[in-house]
C-alpha atoms as a PDB file:
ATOM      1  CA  UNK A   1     141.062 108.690  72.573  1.00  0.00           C
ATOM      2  CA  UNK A   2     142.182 106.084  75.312  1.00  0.00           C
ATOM      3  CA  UNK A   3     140.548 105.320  78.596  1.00  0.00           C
ATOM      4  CA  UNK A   4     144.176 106.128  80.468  1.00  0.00           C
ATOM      5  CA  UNK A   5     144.084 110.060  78.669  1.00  0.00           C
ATOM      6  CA  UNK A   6     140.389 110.303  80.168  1.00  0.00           C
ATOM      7  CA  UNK A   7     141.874 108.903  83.871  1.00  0.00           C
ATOM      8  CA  UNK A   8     144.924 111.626  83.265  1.00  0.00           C
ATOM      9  CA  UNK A   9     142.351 114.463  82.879  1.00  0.00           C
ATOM     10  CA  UNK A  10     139.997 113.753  85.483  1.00  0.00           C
ATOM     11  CA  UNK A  11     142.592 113.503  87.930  1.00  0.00           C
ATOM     12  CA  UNK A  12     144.282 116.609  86.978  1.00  0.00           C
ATOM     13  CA  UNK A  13     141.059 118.676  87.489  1.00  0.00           C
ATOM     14  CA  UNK A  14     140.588 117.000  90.555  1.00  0.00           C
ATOM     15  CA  UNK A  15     143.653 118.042  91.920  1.00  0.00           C
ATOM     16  CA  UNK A  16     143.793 121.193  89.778  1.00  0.00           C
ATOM     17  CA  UNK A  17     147.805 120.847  88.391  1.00  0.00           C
ATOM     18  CA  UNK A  18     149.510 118.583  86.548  1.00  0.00           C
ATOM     19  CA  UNK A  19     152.283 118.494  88.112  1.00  0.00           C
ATOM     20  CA  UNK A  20     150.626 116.980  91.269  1.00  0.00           C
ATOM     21  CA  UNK A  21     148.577 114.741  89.129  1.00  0.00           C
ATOM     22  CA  UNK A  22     151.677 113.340  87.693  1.00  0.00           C
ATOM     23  CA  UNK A  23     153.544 112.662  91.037  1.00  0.00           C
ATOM     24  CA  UNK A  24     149.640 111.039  92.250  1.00  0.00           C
ATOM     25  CA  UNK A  25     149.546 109.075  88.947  1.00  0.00           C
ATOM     26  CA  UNK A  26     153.130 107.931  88.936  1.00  0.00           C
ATOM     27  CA  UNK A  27     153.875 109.218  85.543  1.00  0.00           C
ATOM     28  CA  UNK A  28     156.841 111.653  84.822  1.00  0.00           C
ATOM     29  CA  UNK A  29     155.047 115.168  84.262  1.00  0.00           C
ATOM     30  CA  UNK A  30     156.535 115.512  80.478  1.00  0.00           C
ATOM     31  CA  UNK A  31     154.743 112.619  79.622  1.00  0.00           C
ATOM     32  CA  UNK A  32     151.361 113.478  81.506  1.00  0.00           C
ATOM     33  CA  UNK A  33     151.575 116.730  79.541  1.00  0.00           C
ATOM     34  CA  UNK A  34     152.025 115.271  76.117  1.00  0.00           C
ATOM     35  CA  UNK A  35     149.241 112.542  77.052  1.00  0.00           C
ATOM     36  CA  UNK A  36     147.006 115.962  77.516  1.00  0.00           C
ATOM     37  CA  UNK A  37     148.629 117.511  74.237  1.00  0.00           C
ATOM     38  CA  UNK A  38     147.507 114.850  72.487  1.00  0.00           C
ATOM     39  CA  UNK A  39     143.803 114.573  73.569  1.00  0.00           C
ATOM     40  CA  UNK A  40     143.926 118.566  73.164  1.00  0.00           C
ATOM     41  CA  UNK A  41     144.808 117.989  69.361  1.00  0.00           C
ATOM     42  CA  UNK A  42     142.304 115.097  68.839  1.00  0.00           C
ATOM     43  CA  UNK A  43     139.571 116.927  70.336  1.00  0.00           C
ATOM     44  CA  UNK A  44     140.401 120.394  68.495  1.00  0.00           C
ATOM     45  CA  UNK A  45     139.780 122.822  71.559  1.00  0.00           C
ATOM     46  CA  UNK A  46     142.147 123.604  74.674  1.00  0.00           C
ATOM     47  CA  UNK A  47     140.478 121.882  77.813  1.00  0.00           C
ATOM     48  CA  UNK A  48     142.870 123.634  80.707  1.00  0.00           C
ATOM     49  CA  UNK A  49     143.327 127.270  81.772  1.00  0.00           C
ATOM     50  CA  UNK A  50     146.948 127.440  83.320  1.00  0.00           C
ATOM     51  CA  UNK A  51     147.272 129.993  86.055  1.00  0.00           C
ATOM     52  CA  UNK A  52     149.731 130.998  89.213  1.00  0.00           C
ATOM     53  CA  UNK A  53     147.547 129.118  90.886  1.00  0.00           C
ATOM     54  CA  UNK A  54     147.233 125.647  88.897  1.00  0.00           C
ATOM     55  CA  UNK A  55     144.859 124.872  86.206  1.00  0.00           C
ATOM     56  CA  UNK A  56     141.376 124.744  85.577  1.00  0.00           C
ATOM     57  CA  UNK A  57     139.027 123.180  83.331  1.00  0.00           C
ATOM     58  CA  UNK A  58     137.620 126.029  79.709  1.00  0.00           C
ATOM     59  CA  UNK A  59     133.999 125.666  78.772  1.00  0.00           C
ATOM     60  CA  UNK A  60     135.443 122.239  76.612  1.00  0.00           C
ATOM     61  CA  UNK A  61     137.536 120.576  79.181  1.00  0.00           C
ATOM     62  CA  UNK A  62     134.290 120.671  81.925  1.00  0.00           C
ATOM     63  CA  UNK A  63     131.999 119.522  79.336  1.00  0.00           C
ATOM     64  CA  UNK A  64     134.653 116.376  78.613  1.00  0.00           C
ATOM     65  CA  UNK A  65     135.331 116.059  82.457  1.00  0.00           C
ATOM     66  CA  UNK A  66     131.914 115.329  82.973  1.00  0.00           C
ATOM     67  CA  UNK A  67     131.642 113.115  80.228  1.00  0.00           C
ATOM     68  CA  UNK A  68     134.832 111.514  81.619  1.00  0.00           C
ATOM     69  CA  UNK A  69     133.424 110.662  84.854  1.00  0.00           C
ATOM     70  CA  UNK A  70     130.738 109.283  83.670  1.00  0.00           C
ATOM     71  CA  UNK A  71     132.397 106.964  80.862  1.00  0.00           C
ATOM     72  CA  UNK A  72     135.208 106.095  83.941  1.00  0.00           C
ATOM     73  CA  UNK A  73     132.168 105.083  86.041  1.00  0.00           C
ATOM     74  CA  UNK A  74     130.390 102.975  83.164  1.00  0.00           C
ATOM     75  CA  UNK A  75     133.936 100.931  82.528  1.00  0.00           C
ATOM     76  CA  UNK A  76     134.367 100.631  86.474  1.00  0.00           C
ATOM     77  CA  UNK A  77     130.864  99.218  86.331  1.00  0.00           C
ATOM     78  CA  UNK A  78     131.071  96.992  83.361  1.00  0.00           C
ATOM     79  CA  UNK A  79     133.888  95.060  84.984  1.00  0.00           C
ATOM     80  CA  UNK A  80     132.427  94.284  88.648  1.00  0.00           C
ATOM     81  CA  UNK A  81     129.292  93.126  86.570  1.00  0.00           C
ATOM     82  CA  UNK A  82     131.182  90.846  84.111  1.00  0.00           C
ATOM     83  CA  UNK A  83     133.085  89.768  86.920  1.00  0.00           C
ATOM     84  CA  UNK A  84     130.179  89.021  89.235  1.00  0.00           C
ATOM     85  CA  UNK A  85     128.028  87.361  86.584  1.00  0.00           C
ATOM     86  CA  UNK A  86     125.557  85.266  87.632  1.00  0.00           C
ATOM     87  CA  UNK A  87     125.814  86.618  91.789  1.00  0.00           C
ATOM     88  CA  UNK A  88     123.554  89.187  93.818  1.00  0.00           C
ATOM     89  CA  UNK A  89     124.109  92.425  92.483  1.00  0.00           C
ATOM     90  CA  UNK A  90     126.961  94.598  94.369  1.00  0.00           C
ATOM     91  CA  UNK A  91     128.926  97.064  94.645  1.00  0.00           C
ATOM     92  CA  UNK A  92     128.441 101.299  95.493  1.00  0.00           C
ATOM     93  CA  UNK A  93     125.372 102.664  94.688  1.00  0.00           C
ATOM     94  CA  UNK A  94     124.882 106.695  94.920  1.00  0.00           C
ATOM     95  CA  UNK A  95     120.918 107.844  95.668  1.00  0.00           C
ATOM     96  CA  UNK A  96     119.916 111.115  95.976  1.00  0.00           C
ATOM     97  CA  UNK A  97     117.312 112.173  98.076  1.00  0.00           C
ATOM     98  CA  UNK A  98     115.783 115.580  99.202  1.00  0.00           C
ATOM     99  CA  UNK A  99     115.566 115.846 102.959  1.00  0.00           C
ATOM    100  CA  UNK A 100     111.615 115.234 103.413  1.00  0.00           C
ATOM    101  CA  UNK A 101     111.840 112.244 101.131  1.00  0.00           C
ATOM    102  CA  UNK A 102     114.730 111.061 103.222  1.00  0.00           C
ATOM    103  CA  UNK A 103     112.217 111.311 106.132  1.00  0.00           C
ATOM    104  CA  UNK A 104     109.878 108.274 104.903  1.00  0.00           C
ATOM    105  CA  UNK A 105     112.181 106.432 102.809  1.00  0.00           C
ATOM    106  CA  UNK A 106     115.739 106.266 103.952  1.00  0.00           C
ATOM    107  CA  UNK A 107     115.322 103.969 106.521  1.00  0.00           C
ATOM    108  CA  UNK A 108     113.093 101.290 104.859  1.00  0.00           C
ATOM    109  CA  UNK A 109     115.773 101.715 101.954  1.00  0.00           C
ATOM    110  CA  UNK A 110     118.319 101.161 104.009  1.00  0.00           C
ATOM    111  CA  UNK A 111     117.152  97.597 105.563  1.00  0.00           C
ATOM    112  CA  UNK A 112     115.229  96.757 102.514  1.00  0.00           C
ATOM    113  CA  UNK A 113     118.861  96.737 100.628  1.00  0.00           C
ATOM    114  CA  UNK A 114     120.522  94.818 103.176  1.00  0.00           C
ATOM    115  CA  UNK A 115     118.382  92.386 103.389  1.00  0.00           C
ATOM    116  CA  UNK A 116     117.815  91.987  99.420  1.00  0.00           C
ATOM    117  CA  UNK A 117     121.482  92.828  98.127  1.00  0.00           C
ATOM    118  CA  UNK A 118     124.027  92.582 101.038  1.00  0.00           C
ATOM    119  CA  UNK A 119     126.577  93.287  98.615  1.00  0.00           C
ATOM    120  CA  UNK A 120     125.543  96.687  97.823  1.00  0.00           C
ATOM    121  CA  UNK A 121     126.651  99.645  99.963  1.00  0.00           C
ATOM    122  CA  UNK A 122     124.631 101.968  99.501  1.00  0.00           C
ATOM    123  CA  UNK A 123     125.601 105.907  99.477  1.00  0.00           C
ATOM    124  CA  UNK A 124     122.625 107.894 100.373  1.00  0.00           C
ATOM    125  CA  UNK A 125     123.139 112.091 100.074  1.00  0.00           C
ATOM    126  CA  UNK A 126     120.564 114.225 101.177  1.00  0.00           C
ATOM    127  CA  UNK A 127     120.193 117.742  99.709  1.00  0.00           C
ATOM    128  CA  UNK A 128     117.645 120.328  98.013  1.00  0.00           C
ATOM    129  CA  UNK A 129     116.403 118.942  94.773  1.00  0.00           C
ATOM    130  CA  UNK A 130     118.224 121.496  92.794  1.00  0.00           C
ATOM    131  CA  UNK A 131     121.384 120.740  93.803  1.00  0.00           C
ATOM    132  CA  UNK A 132     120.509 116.856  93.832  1.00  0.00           C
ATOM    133  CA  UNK A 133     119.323 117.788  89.853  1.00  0.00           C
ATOM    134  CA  UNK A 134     122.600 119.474  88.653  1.00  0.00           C
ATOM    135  CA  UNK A 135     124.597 116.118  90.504  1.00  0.00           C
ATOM    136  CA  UNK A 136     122.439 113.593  88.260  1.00  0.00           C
ATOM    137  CA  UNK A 137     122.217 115.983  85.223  1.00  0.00           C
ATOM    138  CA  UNK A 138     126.411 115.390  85.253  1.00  0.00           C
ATOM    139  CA  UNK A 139     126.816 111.835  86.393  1.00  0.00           C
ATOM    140  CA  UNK A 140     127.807 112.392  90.075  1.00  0.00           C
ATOM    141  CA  UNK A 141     124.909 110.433  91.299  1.00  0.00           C
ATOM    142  CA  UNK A 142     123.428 107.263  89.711  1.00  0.00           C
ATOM    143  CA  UNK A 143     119.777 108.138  90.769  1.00  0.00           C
ATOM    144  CA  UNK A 144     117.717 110.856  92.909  1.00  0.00           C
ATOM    145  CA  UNK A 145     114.257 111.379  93.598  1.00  0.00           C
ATOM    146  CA  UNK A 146     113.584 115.238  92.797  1.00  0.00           C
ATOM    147  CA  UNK A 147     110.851 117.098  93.498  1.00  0.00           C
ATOM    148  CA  UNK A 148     108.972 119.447  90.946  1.00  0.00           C
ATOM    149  CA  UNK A 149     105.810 120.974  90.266  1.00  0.00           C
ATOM    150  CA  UNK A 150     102.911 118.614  89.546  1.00  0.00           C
ATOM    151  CA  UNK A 151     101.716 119.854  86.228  1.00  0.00           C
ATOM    152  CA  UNK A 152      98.057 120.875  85.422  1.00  0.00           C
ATOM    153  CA  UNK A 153      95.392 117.948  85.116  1.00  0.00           C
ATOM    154  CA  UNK A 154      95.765 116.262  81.695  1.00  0.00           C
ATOM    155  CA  UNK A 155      99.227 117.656  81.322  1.00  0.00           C
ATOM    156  CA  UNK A 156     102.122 115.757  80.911  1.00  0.00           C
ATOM    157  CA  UNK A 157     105.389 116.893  82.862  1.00  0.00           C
ATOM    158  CA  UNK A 158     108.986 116.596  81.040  1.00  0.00           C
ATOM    159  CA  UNK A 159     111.201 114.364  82.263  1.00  0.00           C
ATOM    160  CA  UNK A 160     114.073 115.748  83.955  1.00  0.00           C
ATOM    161  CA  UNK A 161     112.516 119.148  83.957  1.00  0.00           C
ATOM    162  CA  UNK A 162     114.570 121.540  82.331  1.00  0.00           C
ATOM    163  CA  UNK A 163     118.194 119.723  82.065  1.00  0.00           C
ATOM    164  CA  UNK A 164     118.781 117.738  79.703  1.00  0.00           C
ATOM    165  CA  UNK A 165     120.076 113.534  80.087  1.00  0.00           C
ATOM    166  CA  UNK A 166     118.148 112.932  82.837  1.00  0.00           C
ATOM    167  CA  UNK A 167     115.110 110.341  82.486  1.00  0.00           C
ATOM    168  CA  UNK A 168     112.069 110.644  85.840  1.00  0.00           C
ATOM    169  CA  UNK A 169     109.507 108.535  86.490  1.00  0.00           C
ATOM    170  CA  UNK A 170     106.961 109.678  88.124  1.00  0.00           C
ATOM    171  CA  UNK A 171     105.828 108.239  91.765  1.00  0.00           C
ATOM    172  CA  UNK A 172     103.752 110.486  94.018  1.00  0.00           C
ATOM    173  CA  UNK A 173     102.008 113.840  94.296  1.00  0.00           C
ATOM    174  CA  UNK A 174     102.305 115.058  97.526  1.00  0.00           C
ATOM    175  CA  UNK A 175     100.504 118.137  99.039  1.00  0.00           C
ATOM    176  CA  UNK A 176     101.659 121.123 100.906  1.00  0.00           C
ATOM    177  CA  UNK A 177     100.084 122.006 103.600  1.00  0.00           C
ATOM    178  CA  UNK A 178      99.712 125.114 106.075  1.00  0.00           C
ATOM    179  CA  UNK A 179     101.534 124.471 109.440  1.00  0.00           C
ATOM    180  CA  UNK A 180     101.132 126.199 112.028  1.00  0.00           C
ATOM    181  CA  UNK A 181     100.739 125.674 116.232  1.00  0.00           C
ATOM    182  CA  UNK A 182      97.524 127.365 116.433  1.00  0.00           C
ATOM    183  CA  UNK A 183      94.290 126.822 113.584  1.00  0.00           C
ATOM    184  CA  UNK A 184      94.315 129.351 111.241  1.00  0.00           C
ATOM    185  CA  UNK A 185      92.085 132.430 110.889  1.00  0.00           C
ATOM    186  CA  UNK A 186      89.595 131.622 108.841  1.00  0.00           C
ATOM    187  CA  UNK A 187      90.341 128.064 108.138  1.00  0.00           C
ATOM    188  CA  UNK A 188      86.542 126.085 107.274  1.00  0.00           C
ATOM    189  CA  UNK A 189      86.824 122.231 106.626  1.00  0.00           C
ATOM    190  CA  UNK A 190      90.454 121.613 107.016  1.00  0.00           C
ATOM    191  CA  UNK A 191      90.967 124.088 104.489  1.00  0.00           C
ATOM    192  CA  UNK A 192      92.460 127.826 104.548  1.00  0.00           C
ATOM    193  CA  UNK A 193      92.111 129.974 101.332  1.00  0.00           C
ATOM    194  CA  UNK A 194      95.552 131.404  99.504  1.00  0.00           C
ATOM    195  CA  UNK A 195      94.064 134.988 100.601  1.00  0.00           C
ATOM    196  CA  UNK A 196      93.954 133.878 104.256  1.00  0.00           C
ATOM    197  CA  UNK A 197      97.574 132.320 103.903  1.00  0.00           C
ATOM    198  CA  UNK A 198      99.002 135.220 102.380  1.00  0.00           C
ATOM    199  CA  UNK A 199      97.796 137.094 105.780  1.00  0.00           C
ATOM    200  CA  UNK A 200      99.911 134.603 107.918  1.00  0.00           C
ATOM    201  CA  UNK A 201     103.700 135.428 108.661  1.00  0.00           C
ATOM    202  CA  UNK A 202     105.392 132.866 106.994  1.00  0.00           C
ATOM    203  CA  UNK A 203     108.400 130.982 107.138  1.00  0.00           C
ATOM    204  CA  UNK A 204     109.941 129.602 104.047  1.00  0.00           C
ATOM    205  CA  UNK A 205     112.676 127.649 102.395  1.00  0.00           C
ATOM    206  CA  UNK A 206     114.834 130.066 100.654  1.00  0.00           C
ATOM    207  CA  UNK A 207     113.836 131.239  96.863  1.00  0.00           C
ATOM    208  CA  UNK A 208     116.370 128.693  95.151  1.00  0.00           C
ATOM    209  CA  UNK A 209     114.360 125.857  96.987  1.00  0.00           C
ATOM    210  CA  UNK A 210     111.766 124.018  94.389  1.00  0.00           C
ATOM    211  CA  UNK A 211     109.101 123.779  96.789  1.00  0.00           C
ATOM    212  CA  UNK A 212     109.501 127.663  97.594  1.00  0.00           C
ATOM    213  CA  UNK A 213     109.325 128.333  93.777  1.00  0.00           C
ATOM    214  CA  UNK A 214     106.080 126.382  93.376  1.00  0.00           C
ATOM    215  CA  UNK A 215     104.173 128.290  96.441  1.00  0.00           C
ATOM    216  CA  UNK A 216     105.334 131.575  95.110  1.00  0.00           C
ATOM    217  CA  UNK A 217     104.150 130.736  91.556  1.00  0.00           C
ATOM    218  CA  UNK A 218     100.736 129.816  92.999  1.00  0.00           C
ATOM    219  CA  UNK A 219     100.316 132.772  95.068  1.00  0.00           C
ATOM    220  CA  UNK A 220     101.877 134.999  92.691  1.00  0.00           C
ATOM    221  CA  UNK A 221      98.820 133.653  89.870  1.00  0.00           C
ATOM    222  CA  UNK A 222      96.645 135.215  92.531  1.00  0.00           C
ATOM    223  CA  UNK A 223      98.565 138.186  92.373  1.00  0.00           C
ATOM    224  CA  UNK A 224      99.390 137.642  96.474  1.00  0.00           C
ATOM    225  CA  UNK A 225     101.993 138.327  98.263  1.00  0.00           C
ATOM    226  CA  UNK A 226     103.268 136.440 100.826  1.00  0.00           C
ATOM    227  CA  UNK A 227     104.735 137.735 104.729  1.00  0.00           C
ATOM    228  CA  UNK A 228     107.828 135.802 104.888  1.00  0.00           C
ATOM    229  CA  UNK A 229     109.226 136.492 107.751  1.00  0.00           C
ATOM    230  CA  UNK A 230     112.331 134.699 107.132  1.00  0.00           C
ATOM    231  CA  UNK A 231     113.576 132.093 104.852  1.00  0.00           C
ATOM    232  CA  UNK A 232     115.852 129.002 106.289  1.00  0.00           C
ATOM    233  CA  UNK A 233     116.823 125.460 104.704  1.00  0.00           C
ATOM    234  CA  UNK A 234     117.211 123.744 107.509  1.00  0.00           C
ATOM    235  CA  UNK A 235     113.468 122.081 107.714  1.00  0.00           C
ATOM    236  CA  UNK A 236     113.845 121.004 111.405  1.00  0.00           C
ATOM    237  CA  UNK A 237     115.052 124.953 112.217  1.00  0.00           C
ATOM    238  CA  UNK A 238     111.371 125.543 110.254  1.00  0.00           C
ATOM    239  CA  UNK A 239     109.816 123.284 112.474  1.00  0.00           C
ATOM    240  CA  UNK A 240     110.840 124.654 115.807  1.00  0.00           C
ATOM    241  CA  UNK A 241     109.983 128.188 114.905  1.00  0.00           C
ATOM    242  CA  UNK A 242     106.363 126.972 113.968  1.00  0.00           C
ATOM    243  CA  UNK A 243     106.068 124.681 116.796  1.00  0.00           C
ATOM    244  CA  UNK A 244     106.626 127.797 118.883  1.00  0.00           C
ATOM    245  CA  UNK A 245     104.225 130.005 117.638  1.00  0.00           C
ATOM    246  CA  UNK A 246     106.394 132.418 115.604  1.00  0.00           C
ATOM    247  CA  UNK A 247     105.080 131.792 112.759  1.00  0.00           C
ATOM    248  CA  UNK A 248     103.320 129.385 109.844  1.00  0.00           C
ATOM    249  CA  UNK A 249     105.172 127.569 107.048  1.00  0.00           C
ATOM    250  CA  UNK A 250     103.705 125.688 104.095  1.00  0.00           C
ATOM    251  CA  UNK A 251     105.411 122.077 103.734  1.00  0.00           C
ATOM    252  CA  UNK A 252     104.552 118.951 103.034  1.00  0.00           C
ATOM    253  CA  UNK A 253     103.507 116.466 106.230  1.00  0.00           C
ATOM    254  CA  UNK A 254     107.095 114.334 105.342  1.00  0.00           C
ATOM    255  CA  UNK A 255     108.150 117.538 106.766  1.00  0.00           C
ATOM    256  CA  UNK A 256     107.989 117.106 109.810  1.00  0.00           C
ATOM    257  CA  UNK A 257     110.279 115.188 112.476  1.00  0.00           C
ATOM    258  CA  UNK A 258     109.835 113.803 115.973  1.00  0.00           C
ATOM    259  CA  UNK A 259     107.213 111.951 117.610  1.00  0.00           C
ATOM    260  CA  UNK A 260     104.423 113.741 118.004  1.00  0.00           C
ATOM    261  CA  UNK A 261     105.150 116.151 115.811  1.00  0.00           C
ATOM    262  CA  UNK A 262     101.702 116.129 113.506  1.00  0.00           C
ATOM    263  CA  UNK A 263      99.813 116.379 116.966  1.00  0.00           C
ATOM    264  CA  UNK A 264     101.222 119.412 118.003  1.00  0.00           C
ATOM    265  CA  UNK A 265     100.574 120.985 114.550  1.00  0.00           C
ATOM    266  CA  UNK A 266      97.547 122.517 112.261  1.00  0.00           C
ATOM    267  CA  UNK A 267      97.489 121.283 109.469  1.00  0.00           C
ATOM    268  CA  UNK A 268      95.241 122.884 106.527  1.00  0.00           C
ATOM    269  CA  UNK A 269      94.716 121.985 102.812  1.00  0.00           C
ATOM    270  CA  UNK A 270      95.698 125.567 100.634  1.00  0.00           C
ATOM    271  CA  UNK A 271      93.516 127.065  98.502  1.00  0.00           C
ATOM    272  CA  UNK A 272      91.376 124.871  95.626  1.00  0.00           C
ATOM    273  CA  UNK A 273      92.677 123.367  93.996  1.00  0.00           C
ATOM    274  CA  UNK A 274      95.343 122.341  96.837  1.00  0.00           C
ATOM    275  CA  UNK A 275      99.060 122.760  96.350  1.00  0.00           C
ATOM    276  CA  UNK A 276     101.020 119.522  94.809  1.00  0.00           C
ATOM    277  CA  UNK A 277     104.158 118.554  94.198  1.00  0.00           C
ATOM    278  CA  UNK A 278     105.215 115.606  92.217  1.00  0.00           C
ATOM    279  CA  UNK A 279     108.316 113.250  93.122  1.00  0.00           C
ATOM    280  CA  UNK A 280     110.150 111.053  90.445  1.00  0.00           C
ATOM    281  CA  UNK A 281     112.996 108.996  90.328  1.00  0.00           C
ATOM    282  CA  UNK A 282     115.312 110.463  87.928  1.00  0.00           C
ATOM    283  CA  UNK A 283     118.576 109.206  86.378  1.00  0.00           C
ATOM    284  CA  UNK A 284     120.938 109.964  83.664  1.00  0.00           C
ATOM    285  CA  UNK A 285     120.516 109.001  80.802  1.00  0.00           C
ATOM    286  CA  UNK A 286     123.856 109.269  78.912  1.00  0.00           C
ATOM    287  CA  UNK A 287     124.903 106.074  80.656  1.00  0.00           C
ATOM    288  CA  UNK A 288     123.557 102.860  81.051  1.00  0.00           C
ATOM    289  CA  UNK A 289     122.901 101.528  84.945  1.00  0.00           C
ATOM    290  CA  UNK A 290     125.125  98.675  86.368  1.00  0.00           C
ATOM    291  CA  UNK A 291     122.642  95.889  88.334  1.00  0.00           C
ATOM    292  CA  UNK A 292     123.257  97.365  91.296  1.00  0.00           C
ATOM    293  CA  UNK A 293     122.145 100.650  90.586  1.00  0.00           C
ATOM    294  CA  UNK A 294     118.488  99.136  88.232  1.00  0.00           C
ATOM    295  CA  UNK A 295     118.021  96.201  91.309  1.00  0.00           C
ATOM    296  CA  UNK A 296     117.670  99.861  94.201  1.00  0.00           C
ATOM    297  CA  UNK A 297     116.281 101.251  91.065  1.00  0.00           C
ATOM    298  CA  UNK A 298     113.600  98.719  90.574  1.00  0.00           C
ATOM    299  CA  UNK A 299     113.160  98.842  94.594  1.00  0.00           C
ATOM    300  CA  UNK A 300     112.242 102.318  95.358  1.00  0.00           C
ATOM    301  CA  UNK A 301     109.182 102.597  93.311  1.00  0.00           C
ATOM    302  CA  UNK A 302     107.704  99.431  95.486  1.00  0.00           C
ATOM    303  CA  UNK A 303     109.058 100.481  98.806  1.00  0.00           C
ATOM    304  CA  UNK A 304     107.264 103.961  98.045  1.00  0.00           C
ATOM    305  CA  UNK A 305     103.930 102.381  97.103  1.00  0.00           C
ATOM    306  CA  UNK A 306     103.986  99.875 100.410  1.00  0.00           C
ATOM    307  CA  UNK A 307     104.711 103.159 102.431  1.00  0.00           C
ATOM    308  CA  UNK A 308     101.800 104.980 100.613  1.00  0.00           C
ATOM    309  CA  UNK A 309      99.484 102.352 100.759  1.00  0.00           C
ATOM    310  CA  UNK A 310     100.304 101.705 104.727  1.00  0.00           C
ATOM    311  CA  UNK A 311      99.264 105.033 105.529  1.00  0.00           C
ATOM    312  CA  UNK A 312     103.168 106.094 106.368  1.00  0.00           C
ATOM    313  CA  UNK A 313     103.177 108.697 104.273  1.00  0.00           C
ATOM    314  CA  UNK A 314     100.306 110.806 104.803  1.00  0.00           C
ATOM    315  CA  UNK A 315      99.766 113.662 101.894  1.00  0.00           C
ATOM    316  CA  UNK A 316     101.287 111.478  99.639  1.00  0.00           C
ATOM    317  CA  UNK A 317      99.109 110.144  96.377  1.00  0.00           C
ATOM    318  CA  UNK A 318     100.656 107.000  94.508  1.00  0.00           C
ATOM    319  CA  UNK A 319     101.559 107.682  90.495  1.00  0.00           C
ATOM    320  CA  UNK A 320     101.704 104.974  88.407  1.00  0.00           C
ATOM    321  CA  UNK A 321     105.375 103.874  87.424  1.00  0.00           C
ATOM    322  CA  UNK A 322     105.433 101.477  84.899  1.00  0.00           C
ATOM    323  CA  UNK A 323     109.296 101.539  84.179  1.00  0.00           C
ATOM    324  CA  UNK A 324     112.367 101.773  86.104  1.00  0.00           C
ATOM    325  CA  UNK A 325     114.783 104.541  84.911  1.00  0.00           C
END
């Protein structure tokens, strides 16, 4: 197997026909398709599904396109290290980062980079922690802070959850909080109980959001229901409907957006214990990181704990990281 078949394949699932990948690649399309016979024959399984409409990658050909990419990326990497030997770090760097984490951290990341590695350019994509899991699970991004449940006192959680090649460290617990304009009924000490929350109408992320799927698996071990009254991802649409009065949500504080925002809000510890969620750095782990990606690596876990221990980011409890993914 050559690194040029690997470059052929990618780019004709990219562009989904190999006759378009040959004309992009500058090969003659005979050849292209006997490069692809040929990996076909070494690998012992057909990796394209021809169609009217072009071709697409079987079962084999997406689990080698993945592994493609991420072999590509590692050679592509390998090179602007050897080459810059000895310099600052540089070159793209992909971070994942789920949109209340982007809140607190995106900025400081941003100016902390520049002003350590100027040579790095940064690529910062914001998303659900699902979807930010499945793009690190297959390579697409080099590293992503994901959210998850915090497990139970004295147990351990698994790194990368429940996909496999992906390596977290843990960095914070963070708790979730009841929001609302106007204090809860109730509510003694900061504090509502789950049966008082569960009489609130509630707005919530939507079921495939991780933070959704923890408060519904800690009300549901109560056997209570919650009055969702409608279900958004957009966490700033959240916060306007709470804001006015239409209803409560449970989020985290990083939540929330705008100056004054915590002001305007109640905020109210849930239930006892309270509701956490833990935040790791995760990476792959079926490829080794360039120095770009371990020096922003090796910078988010101490950006998080200055942020943490400076009060700017309140909720937020700091996890001991001892390695960098």
């Amino acid at each position: 197997m050559e690194l040029r078949q690997l470059r052929y394949f990618v780019r004709i699932v990219e562009l989904g026909s190999v006759s378009r990948a040959a004309k992009d690649l500058h090969i003659a399309q005979p050849a292209l398709s006997a490069q692809l016979a040929n990996l076909e024959s070494e690998l012992g399984v057909r990796l394209l599904a021809r169609s009217v409409r072009g071709v697409t990658p079987t079962a084999g050909g997406q689990t080698l396109y993945l592994h493609a990419q991420a072999v590509l990326r590692q050679v592509d990497r390998l090179r602007r290290d050897v080459a810059h030997a000895g310099a600052l770090p540089g070159g793209p760097v992909s971070v994942g980062m789920p949109t209340s984490a982007a809140n607190v951290l995106a900025g400081p990341l941003i100016a902390a980079v520049q002003q350590r590695y100027p040579d790095i350019q940064l690529s910062l994509v914001e998303s659900l922690s699902g979807h930010l899991r499945e793009l690190v699970g297959n390579g697409r991004l080099e590293m992503s802070l994901l959210f998850e449940p915090a497990p139970p006192p004295g147990a351990a959680a698994r790194e990368g959850g429940d996909l496999p090649h992906i390596h977290g460290v843990p960095l914070v617990e963070e708790e979730l909080f009841l929001l609302s304009a106007t204090p809860a009924p109730g509510a003694r000490g900061g504090r509502v109980s789950l049966e008082d929350a569960a009489a609130m109408r509630l707005v919530l992320p939507g079921r495939a959001n991780i933070t959704r799927q923890l408060i519904d698996q800690v009300f549901a071990a109560r056997g209570l229901a919650t009055q969702v009254m409608a279900e958004l991802d957009s966490l700033s649409t959240i916060q306007a409907i709470v804001e006015r009065g239409q209803a409560a949500t449970i989020l985290s504080l990083s939540s929330l957006v705008g100056a004054g925002a915590r002001d305007r809000l109640s905020a109210l510890s849930v239930g006892a214990p309270p509701i956490l969620r833990r935040l790791s750095l995760c990476s792959p782990d079926i490829v080794a990181m360039g120095s770009a990606a371990e020096s922003v690596a090796a910078l988010i876990p101490e950006l998080v704990r200055d942020i943490v221990a400076a009060g700017g980011w309140p909720g937020a409890t700091m996890l001991a990281a001892t390695e960098v993914p």
